[in-house]
C-alpha atoms as a PDB file:
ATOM      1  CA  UNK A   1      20.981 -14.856  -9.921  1.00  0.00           C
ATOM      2  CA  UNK A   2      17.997 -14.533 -12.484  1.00  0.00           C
ATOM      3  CA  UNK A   3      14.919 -13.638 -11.352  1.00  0.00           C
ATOM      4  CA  UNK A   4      11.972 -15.060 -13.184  1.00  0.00           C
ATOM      5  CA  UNK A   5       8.439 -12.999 -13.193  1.00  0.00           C
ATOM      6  CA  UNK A   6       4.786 -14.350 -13.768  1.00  0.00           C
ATOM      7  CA  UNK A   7       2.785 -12.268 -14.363  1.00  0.00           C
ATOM      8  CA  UNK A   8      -1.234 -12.414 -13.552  1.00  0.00           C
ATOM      9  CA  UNK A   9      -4.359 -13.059 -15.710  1.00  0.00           C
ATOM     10  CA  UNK A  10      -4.597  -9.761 -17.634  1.00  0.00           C
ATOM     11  CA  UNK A  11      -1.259  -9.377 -18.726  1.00  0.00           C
ATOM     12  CA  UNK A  12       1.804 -10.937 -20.078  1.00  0.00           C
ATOM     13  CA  UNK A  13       5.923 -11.097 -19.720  1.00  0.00           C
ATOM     14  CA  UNK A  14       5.870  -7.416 -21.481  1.00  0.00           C
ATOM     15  CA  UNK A  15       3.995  -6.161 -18.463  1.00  0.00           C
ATOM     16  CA  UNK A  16       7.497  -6.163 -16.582  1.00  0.00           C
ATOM     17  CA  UNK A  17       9.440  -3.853 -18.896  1.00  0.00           C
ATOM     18  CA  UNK A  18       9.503  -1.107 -16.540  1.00  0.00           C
ATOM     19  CA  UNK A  19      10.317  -2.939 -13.699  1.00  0.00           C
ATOM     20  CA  UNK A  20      13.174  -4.690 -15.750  1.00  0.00           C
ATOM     21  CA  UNK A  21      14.776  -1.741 -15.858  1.00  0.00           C
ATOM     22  CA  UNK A  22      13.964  -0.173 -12.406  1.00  0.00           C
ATOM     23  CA  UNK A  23      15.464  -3.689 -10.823  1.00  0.00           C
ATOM     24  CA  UNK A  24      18.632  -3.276 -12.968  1.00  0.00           C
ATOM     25  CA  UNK A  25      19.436  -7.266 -12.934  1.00  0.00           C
ATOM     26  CA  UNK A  26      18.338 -10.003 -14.922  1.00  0.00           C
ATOM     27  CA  UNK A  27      14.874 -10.745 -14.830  1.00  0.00           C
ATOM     28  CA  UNK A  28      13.311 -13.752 -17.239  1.00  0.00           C
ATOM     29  CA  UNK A  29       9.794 -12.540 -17.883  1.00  0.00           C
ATOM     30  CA  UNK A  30       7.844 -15.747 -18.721  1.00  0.00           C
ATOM     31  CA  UNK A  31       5.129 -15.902 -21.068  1.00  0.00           C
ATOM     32  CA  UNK A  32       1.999 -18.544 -19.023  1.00  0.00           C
ATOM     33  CA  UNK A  33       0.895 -20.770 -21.849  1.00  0.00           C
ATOM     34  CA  UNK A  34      -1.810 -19.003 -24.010  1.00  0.00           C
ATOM     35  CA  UNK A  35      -0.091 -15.600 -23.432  1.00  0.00           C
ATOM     36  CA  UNK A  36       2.307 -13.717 -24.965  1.00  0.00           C
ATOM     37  CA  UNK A  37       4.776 -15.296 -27.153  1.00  0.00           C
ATOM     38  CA  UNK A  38       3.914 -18.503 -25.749  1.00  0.00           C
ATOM     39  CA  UNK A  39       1.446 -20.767 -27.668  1.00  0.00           C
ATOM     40  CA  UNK A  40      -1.998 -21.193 -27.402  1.00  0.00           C
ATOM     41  CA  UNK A  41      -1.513 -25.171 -25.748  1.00  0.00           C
ATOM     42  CA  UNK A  42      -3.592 -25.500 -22.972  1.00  0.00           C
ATOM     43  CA  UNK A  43      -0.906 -27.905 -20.754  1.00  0.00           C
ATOM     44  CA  UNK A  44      -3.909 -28.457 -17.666  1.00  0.00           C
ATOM     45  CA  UNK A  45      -3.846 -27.531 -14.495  1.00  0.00           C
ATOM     46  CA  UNK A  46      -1.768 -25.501 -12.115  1.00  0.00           C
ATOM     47  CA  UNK A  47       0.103 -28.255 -11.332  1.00  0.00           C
ATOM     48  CA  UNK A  48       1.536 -28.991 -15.416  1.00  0.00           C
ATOM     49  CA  UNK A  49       1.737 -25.327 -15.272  1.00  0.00           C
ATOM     50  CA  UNK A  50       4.458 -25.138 -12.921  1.00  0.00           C
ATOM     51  CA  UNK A  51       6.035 -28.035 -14.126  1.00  0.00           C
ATOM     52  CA  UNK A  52       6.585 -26.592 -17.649  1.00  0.00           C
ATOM     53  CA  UNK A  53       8.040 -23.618 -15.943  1.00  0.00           C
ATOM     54  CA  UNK A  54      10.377 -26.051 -13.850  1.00  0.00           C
ATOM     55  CA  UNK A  55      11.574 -27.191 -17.455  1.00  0.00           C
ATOM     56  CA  UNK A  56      12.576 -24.142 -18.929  1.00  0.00           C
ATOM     57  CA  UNK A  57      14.088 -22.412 -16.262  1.00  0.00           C
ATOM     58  CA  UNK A  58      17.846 -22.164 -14.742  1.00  0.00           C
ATOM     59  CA  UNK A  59      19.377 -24.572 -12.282  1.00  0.00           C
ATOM     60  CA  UNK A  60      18.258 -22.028  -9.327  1.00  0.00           C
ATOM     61  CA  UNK A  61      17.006 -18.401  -9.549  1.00  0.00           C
ATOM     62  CA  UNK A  62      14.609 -16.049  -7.254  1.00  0.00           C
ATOM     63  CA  UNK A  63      11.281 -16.215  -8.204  1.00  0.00           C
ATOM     64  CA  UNK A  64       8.266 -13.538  -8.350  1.00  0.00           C
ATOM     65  CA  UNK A  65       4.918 -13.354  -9.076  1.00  0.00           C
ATOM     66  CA  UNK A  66       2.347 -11.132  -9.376  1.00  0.00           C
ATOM     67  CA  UNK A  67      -1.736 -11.638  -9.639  1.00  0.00           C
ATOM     68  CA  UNK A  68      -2.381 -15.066 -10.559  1.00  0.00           C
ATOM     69  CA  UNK A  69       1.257 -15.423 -11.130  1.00  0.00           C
ATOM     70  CA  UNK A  70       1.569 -16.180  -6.945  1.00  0.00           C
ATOM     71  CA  UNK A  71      -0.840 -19.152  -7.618  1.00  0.00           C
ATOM     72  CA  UNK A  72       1.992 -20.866  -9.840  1.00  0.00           C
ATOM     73  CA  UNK A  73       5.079 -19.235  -8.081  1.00  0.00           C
ATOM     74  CA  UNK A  74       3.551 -21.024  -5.026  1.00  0.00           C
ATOM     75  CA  UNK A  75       3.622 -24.372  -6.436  1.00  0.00           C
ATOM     76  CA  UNK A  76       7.151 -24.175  -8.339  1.00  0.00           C
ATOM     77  CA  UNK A  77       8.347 -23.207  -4.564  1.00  0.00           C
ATOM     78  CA  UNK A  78       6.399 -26.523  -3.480  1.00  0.00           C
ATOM     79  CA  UNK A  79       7.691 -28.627  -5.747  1.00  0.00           C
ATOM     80  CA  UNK A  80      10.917 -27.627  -6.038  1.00  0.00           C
ATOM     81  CA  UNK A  81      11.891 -26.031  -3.042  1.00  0.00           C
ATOM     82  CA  UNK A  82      16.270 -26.174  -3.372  1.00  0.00           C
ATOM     83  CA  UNK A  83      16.044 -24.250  -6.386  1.00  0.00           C
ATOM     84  CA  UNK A  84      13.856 -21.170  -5.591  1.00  0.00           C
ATOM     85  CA  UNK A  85      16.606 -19.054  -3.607  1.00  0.00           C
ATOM     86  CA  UNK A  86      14.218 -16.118  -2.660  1.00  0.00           C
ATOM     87  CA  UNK A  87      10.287 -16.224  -3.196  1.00  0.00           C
ATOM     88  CA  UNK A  88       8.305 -12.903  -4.016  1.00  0.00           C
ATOM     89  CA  UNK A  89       4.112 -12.986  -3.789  1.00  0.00           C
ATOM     90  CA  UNK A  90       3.577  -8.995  -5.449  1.00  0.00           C
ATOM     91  CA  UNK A  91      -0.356  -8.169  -5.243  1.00  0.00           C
ATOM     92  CA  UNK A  92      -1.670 -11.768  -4.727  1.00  0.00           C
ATOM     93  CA  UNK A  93      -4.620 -13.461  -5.969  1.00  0.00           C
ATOM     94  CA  UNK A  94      -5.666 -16.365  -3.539  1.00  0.00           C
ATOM     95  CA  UNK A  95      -7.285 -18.109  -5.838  1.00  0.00           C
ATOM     96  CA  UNK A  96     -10.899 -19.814  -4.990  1.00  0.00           C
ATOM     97  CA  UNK A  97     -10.016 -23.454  -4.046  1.00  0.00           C
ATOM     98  CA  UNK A  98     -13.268 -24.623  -6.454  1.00  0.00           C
ATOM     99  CA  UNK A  99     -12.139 -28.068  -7.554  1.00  0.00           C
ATOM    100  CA  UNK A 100     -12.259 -28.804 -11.388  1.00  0.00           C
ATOM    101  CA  UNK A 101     -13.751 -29.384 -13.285  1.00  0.00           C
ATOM    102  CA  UNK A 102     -16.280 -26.871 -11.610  1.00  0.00           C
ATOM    103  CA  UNK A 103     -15.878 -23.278 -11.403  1.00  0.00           C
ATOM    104  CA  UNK A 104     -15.995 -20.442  -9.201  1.00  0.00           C
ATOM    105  CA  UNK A 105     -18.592 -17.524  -9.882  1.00  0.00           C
ATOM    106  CA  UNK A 106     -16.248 -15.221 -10.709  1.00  0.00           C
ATOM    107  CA  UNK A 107     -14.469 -16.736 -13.030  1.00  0.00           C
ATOM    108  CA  UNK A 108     -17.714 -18.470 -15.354  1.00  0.00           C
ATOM    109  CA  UNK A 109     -17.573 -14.752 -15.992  1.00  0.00           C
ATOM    110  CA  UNK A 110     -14.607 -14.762 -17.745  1.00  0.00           C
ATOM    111  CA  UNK A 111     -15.291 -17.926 -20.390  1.00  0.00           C
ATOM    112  CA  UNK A 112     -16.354 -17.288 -23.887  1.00  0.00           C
ATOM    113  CA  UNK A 113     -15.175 -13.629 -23.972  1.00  0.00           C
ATOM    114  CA  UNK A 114     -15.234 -13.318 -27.269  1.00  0.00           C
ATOM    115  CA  UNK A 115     -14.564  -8.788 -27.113  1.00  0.00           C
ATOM    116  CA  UNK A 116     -11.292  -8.698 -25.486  1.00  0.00           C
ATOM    117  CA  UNK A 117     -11.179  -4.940 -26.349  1.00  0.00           C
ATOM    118  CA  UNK A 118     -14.314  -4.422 -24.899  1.00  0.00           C
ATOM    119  CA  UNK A 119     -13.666  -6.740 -21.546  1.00  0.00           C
ATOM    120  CA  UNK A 120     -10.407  -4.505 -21.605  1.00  0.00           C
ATOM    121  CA  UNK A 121     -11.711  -0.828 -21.658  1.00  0.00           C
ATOM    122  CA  UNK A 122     -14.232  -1.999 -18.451  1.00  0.00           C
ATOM    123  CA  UNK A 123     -11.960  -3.470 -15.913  1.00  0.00           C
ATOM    124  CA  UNK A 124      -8.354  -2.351 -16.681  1.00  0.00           C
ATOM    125  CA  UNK A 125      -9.171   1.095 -14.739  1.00  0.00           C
ATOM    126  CA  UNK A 126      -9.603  -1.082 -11.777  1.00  0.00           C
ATOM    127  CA  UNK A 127      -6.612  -2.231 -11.774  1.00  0.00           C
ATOM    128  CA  UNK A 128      -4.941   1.479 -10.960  1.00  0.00           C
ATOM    129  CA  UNK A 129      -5.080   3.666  -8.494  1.00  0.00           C
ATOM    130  CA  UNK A 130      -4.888   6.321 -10.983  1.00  0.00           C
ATOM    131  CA  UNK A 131      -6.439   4.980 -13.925  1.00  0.00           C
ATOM    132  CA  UNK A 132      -5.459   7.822 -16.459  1.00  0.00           C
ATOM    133  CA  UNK A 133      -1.975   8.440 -19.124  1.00  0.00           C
ATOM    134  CA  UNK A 134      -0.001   6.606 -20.186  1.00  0.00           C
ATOM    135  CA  UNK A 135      -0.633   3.586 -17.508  1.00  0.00           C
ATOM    136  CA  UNK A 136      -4.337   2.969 -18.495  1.00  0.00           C
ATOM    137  CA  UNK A 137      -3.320   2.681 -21.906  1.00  0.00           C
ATOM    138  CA  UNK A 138      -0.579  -0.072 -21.157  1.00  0.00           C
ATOM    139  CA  UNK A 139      -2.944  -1.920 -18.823  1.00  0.00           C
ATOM    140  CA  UNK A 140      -5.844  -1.610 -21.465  1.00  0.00           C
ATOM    141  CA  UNK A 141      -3.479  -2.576 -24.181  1.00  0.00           C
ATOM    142  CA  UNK A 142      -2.293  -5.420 -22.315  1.00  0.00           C
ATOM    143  CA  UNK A 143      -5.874  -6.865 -21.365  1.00  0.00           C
ATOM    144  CA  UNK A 144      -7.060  -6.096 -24.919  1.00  0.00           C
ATOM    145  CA  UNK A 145      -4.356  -8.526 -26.130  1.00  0.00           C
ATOM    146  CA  UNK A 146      -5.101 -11.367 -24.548  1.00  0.00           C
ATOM    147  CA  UNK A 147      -6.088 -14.857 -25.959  1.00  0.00           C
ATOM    148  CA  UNK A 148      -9.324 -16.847 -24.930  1.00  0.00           C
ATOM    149  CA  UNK A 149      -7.149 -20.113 -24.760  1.00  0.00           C
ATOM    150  CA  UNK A 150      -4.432 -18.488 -22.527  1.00  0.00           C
ATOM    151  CA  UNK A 151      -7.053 -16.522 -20.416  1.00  0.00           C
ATOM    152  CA  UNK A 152      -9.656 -19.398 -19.774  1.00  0.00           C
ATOM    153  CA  UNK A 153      -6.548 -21.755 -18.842  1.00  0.00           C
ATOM    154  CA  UNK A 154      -5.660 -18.931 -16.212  1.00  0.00           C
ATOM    155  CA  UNK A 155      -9.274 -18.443 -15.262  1.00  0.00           C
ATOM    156  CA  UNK A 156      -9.150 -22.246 -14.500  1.00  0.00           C
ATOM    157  CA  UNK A 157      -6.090 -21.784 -12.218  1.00  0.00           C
ATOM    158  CA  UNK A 158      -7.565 -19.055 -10.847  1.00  0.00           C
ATOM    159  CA  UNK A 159     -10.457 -20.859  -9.428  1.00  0.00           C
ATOM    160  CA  UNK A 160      -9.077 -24.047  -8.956  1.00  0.00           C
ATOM    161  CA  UNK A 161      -6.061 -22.189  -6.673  1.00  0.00           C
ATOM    162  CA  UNK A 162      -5.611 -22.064  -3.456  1.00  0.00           C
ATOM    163  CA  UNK A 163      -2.401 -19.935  -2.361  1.00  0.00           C
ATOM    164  CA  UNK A 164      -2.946 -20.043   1.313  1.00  0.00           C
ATOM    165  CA  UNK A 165      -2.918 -23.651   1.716  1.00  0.00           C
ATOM    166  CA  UNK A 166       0.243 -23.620  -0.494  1.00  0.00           C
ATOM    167  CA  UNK A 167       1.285 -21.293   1.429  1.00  0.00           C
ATOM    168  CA  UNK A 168       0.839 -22.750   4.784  1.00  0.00           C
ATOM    169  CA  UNK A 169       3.107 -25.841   3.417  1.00  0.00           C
ATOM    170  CA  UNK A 170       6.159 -23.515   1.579  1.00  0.00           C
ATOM    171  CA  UNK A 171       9.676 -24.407   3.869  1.00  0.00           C
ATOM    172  CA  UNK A 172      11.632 -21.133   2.289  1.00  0.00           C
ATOM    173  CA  UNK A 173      10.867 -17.424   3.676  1.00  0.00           C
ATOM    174  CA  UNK A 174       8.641 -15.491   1.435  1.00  0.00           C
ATOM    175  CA  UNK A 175       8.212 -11.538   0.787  1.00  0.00           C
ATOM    176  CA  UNK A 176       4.499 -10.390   0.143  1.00  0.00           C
ATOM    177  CA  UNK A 177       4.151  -6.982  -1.659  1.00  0.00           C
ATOM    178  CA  UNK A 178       0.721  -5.101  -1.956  1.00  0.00           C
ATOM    179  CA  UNK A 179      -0.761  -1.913  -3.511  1.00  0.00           C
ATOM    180  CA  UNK A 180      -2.201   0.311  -0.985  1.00  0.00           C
ATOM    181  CA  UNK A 181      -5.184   1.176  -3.053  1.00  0.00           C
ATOM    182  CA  UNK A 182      -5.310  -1.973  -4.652  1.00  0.00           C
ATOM    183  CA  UNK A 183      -8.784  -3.163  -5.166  1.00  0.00           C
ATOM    184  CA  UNK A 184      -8.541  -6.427  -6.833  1.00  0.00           C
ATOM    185  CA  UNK A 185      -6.154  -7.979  -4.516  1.00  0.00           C
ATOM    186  CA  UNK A 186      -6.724  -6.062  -0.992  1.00  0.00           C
ATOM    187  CA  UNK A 187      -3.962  -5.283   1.478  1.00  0.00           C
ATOM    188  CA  UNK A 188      -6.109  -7.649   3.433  1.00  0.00           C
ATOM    189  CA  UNK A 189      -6.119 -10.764   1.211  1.00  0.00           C
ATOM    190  CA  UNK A 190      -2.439  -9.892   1.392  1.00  0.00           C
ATOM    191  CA  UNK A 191      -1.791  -9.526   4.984  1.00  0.00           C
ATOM    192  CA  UNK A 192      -3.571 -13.114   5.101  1.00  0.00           C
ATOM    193  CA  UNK A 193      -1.219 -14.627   2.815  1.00  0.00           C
ATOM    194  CA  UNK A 194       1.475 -13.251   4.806  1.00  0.00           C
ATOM    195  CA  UNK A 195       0.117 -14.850   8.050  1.00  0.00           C
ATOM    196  CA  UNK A 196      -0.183 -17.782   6.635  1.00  0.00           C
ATOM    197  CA  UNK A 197       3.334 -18.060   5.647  1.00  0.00           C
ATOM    198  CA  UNK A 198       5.323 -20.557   8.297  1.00  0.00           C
ATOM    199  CA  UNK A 199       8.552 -18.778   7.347  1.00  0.00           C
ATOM    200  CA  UNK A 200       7.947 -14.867   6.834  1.00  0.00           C
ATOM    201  CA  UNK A 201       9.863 -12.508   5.079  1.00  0.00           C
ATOM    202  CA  UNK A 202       8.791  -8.917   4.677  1.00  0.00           C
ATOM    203  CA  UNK A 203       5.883  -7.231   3.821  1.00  0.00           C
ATOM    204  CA  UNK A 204       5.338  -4.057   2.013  1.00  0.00           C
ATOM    205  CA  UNK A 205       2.289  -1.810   1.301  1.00  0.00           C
ATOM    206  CA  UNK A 206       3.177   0.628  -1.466  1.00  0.00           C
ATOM    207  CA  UNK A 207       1.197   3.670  -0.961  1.00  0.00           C
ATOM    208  CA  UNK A 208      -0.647   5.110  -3.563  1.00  0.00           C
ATOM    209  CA  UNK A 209      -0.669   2.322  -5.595  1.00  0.00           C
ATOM    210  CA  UNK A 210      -3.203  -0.118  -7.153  1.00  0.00           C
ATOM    211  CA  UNK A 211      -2.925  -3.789  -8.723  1.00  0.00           C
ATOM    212  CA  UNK A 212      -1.057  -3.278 -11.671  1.00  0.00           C
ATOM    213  CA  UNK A 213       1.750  -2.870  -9.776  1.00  0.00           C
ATOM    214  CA  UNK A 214       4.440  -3.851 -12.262  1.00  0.00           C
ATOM    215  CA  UNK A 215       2.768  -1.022 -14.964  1.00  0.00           C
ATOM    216  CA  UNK A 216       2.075   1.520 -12.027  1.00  0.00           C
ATOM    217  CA  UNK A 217       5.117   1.481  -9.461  1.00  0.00           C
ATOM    218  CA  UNK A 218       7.669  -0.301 -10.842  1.00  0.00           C
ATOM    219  CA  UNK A 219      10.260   1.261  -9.373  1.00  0.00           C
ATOM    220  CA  UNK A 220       8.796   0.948  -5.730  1.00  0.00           C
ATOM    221  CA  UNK A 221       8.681  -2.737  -6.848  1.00  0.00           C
ATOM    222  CA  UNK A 222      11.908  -2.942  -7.769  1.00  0.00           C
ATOM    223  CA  UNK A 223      12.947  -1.147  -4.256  1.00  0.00           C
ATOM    224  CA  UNK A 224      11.301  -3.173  -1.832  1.00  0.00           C
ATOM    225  CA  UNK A 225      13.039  -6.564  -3.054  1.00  0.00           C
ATOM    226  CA  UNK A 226      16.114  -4.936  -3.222  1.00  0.00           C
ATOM    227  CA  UNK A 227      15.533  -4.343   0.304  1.00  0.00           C
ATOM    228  CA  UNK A 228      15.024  -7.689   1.107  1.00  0.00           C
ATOM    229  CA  UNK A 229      17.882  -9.600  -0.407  1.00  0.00           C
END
């Protein structure tokens, strides 16, 4: 069974090397639109979002996602429940349920960067618990990469989101995995996610480990869903 991985708004599908290999199975990393590989279309909201993803992927396969990537693994699990065999939320962002064409606070912050490399060098050392080596440079790399189409579209989804009321309506269990020290997406956001789910699956606090969990602790990743399959 493939598993497909989204990843969140400062990275792309080359942020899950390491845990490709850690997980030792098939994993389709895919590219959001604006990132990556992918063009820079901007295909709307999170709803067209998940729909394109719907499109290009297998029949059935387990789904994760990480960051902003649990705002659209929420909704492919929504809308097409019979084909998402197991559901993964890995350091989740909630999302700010601001309707659009407004905008949440945080995220006004985020239009018209025009210095990813800059934008990069200040907030990827958030994003680990041990911002130093060879991970800081793969998270700043990352960050420093990105696209201002592909990032406002996410920043759009990211404010317009809201996970927990997805959530709240999902009819398959779901696993919710969390950095310890993770900062941008607390162990507490995550632990509300989790109690919000009507059909839980397990959840797993990764100790020493911050958001970038797919650059940080892949491996422990990769363990705790092999422990719940």
């Amino acid at each position: 069974m493939p598993l497909i991985a989204l990843h969140g708004i400062g990275s792309s599908g080359a942020g899950f090397a390491a845990f490709a290999i850690a997980s030792a199975r098939r994993v389709l990393a895919w590219d959001m639109p604006g990132y990556g590989q992918s063009d820079d279309a901007d295909i709307g909201d999170l709803d067209a979002v998940a729909q394109a993803l719907l499109h290009a992927a297998p029949e059935t396969f387990d789904l994760l996602g990480h960051s902003l990537g649990c705002l659209i693994a929420g909704r492919v699990a929504l809308l097409a429940p019979l084909r998402v065999r197991r559901l993964t939320f890995a350091s989740p962002a909630l999302g700010h349920g601001v309707a659009l064409p407004d905008l949440s606070p945080a995220t006004k912050d985020r239009m018209g960067v025009t210095d990813m490399a800059a934008f990069a060098a200040a907030r990827a050392p958030r994003l680990l618990a041990r911002p130093e080596g060879a991970a800081l440079a793969q998270v700043t790399a990352q960050m420093a990469a990105l696209r201002a189409p592909g990032h406002e579209a996410a920043a759009r989804i990211l404010s317009s989101g809201d996970l927990l009321a997805d959530a709240r309506r999902l009819t398959l269990p779901a696993d919710v995995i969390v950095g310890a020290a993770d900062v941008i997406t607390p162990p507490g956001a995550a632990r509300r996610l989790y109690a919000a789910l009507p059909l839980k699956g397990a959840f797993t606090e990764v100790p020493e480990a911050g958001h970038a969990l797919t650059v940080e602790a892949p491996e422990a990743l990769a363990t705790a869903m092999m422990e719940t399959t």
